[in-house]
PDB file of N, CA and C in Angstrom:
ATOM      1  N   UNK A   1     -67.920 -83.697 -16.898  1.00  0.00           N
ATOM      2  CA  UNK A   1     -68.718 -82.584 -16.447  1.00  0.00           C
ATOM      3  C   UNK A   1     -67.806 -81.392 -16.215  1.00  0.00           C
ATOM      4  N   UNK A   2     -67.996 -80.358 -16.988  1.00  0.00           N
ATOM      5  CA  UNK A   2     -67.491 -78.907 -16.526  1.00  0.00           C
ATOM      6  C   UNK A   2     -67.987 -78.008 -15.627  1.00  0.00           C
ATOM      7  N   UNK A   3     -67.155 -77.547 -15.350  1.00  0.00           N
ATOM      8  CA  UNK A   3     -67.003 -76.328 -13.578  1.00  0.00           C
ATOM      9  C   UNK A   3     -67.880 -75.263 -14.727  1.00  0.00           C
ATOM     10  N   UNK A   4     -69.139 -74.831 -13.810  1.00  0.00           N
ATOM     11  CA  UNK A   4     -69.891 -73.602 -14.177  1.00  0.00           C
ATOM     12  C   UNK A   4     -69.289 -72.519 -13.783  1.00  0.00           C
ATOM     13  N   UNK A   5     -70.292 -71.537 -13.491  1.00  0.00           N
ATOM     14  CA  UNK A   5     -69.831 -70.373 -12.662  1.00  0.00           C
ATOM     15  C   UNK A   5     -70.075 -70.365 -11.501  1.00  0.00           C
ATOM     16  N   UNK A   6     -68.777 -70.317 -10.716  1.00  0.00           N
ATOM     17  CA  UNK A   6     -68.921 -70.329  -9.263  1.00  0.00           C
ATOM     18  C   UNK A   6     -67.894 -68.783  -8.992  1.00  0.00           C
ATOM     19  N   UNK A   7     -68.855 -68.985  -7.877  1.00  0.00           N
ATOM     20  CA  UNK A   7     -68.506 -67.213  -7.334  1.00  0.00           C
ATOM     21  C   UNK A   7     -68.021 -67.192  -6.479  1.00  0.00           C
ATOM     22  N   UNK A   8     -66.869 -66.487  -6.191  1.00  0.00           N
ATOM     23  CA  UNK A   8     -66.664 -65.718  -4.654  1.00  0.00           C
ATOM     24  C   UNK A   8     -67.361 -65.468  -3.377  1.00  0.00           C
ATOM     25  N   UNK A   9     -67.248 -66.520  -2.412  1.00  0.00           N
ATOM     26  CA  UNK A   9     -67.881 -65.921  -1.399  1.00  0.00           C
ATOM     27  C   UNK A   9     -67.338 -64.590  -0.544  1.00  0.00           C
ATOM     28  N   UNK A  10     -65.768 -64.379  -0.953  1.00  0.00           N
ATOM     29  CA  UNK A  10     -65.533 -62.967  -0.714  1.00  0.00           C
ATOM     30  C   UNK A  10     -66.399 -61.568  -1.058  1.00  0.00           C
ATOM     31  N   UNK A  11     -66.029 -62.038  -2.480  1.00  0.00           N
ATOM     32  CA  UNK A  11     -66.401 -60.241  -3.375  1.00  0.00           C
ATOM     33  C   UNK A  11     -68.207 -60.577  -4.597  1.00  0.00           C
ATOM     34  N   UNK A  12     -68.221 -62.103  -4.768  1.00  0.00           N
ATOM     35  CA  UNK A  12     -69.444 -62.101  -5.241  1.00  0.00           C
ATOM     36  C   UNK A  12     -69.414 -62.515  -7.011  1.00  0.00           C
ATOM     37  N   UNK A  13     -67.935 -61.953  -7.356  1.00  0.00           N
ATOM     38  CA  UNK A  13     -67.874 -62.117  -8.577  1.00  0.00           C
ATOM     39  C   UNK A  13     -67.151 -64.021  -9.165  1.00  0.00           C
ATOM     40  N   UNK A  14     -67.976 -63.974 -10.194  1.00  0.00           N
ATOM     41  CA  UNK A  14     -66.988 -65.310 -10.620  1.00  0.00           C
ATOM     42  C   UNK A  14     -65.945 -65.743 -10.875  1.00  0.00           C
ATOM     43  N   UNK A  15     -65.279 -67.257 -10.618  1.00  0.00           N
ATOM     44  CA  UNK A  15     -64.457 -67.762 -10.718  1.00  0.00           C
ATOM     45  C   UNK A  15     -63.341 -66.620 -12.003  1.00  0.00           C
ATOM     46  N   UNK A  16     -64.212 -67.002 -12.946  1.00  0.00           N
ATOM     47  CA  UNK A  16     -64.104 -66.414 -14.455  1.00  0.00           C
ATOM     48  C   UNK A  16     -63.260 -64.984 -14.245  1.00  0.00           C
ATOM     49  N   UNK A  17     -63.342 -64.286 -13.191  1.00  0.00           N
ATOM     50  CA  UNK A  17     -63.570 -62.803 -13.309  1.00  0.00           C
ATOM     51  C   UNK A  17     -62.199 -62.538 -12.465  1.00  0.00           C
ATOM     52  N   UNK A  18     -61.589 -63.896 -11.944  1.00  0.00           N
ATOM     53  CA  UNK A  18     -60.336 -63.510 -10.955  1.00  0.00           C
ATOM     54  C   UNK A  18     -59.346 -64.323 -11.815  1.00  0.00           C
ATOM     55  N   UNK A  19     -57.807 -63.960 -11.350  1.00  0.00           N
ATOM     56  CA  UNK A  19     -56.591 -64.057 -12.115  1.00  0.00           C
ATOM     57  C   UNK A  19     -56.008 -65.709 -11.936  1.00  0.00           C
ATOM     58  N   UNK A  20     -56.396 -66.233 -12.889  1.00  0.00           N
ATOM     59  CA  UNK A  20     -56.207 -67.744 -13.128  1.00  0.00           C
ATOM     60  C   UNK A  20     -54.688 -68.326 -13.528  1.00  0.00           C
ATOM     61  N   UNK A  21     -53.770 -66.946 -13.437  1.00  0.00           N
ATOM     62  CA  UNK A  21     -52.556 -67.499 -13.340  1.00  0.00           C
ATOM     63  C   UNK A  21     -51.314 -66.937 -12.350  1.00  0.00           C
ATOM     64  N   UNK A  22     -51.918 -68.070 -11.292  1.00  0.00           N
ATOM     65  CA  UNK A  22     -51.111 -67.681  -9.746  1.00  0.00           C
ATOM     66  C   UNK A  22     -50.854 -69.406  -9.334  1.00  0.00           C
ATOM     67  N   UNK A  23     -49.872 -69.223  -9.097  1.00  0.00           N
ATOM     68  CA  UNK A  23     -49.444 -70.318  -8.241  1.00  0.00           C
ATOM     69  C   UNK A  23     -50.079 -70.732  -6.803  1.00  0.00           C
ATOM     70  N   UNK A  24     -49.287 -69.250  -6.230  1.00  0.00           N
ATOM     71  CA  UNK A  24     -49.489 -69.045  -4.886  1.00  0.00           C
ATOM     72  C   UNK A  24     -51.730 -69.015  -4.460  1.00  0.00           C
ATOM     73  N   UNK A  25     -52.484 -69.809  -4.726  1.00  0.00           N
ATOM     74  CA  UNK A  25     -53.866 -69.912  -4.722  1.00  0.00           C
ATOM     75  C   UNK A  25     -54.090 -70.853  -3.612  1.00  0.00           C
ATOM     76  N   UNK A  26     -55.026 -70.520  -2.549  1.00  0.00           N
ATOM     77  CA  UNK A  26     -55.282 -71.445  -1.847  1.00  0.00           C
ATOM     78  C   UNK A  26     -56.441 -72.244  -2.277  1.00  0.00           C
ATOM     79  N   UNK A  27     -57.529 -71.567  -3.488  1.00  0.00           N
ATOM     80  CA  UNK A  27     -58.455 -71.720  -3.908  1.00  0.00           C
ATOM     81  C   UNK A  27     -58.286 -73.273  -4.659  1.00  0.00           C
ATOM     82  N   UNK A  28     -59.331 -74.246  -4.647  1.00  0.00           N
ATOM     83  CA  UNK A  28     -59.398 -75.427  -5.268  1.00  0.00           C
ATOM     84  C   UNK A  28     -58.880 -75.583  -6.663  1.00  0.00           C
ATOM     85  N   UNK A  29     -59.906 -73.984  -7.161  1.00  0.00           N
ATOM     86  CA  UNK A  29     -59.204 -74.255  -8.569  1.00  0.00           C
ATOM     87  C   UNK A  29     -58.191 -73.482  -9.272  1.00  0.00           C
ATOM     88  N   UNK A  30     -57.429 -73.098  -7.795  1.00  0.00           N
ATOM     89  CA  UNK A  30     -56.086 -72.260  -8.513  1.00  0.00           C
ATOM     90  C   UNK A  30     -56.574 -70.852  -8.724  1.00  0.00           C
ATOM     91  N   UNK A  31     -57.291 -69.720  -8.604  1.00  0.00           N
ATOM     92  CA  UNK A  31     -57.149 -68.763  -8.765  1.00  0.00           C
ATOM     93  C   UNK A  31     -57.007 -67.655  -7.771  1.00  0.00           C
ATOM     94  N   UNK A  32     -56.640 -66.603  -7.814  1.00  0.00           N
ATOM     95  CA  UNK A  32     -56.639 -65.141  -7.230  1.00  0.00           C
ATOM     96  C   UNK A  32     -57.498 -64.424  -6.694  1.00  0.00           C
ATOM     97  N   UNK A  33     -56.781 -63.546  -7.191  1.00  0.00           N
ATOM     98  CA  UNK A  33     -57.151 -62.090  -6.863  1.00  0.00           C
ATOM     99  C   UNK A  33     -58.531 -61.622  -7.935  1.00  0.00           C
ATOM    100  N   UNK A  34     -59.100 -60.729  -8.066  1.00  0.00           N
ATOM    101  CA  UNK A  34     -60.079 -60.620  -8.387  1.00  0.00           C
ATOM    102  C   UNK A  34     -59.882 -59.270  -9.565  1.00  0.00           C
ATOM    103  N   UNK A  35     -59.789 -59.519 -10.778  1.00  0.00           N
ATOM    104  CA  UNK A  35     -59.332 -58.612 -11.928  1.00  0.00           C
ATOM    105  C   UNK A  35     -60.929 -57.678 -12.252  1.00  0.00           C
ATOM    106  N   UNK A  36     -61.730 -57.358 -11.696  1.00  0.00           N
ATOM    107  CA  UNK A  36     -63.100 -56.562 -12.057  1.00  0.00           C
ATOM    108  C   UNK A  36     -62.712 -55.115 -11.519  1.00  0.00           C
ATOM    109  N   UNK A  37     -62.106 -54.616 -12.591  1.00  0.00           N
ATOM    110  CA  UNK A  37     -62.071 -52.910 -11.714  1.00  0.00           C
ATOM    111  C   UNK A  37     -63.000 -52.768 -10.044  1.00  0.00           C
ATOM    112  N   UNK A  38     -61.558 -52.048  -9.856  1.00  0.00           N
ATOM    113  CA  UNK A  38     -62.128 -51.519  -8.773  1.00  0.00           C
ATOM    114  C   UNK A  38     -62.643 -52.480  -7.254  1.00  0.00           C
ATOM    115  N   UNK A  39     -62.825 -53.616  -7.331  1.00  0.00           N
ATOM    116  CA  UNK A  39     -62.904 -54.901  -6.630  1.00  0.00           C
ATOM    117  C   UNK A  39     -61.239 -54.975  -5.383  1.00  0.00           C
ATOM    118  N   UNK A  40     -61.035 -55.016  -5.008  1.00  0.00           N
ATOM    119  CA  UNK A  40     -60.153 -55.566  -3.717  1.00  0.00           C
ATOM    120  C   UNK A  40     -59.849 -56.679  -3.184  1.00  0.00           C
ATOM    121  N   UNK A  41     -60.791 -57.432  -3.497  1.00  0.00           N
ATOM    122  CA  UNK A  41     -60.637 -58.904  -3.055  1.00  0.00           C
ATOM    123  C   UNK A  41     -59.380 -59.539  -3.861  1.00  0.00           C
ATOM    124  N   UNK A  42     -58.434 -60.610  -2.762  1.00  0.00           N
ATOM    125  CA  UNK A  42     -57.021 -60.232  -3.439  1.00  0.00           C
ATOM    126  C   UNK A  42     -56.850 -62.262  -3.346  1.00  0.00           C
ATOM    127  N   UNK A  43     -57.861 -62.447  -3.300  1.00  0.00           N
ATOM    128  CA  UNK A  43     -58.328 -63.990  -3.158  1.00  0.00           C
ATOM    129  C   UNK A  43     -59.312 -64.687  -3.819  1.00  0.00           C
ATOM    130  N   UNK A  44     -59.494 -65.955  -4.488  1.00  0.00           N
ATOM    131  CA  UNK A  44     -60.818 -66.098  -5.216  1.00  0.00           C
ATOM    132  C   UNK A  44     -61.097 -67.250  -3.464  1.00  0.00           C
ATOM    133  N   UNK A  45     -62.007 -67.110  -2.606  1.00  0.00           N
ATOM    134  CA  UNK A  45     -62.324 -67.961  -1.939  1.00  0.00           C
ATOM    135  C   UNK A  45     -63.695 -68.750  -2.123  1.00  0.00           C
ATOM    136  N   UNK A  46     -63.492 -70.483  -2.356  1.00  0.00           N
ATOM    137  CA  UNK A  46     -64.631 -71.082  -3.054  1.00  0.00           C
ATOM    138  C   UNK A  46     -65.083 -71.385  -2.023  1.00  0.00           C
ATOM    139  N   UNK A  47     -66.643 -71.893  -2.701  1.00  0.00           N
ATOM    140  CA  UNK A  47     -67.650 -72.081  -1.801  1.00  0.00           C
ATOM    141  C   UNK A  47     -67.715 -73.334  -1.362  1.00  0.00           C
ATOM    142  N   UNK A  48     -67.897 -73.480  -0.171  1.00  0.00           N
ATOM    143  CA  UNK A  48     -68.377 -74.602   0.687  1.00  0.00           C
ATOM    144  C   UNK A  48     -69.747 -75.008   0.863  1.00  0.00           C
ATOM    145  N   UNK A  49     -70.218 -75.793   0.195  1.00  0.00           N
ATOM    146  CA  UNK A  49     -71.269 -76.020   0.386  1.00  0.00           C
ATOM    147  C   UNK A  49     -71.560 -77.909   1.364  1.00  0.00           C
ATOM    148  N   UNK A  50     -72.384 -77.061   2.282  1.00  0.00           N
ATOM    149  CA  UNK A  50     -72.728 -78.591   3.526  1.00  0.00           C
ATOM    150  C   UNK A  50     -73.370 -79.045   2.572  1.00  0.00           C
ATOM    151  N   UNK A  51     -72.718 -80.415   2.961  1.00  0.00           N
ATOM    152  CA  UNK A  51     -73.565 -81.560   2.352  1.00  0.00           C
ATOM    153  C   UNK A  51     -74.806 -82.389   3.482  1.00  0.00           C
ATOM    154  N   UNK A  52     -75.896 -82.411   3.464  1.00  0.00           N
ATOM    155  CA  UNK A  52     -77.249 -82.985   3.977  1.00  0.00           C
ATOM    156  C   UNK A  52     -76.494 -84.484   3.932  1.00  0.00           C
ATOM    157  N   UNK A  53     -76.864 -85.204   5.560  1.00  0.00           N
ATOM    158  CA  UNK A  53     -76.877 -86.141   5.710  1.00  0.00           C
ATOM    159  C   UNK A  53     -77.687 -87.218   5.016  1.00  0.00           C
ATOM    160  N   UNK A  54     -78.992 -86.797   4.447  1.00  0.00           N
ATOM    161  CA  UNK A  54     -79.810 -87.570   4.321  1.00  0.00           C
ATOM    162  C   UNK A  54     -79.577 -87.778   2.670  1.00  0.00           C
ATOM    163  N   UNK A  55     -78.986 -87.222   2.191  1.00  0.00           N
ATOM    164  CA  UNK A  55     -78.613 -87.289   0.335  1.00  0.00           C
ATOM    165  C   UNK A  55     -77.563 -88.037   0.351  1.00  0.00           C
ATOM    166  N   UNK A  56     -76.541 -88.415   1.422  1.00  0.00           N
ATOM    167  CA  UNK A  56     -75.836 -89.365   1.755  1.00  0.00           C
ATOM    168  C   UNK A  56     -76.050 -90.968   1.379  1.00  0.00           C
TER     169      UNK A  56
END
């Protein structure tokens, strides 16, 4: 199964759309800063999504 598009809960934009060659990433899947003109976000931060007890 392949990784869709997942977005920034920083800036909004996708995975796709930030700089995928950084070391220094705290992000799961390794990326940055956010390459969409004009954007600021200097982090790709992924989403957390709660998981429901009851789907458990």
């Amino acid at each position: 199964m392949g990784i869709g598009a997942l977005n920034c809960i920083r800036c909004g934009h996708t995975h796709h759309a930030h700089d995928i060659h950084t070391d220094s990433s705290d992000s799961l899947l390794k990326v940055g800063k956010c390459l969409v003109p004009g954007c600021e976000c200097g982090q790709y931060v992924d989403k957390i999504e709660t998981i429901d007890e009851d789907l458990l």
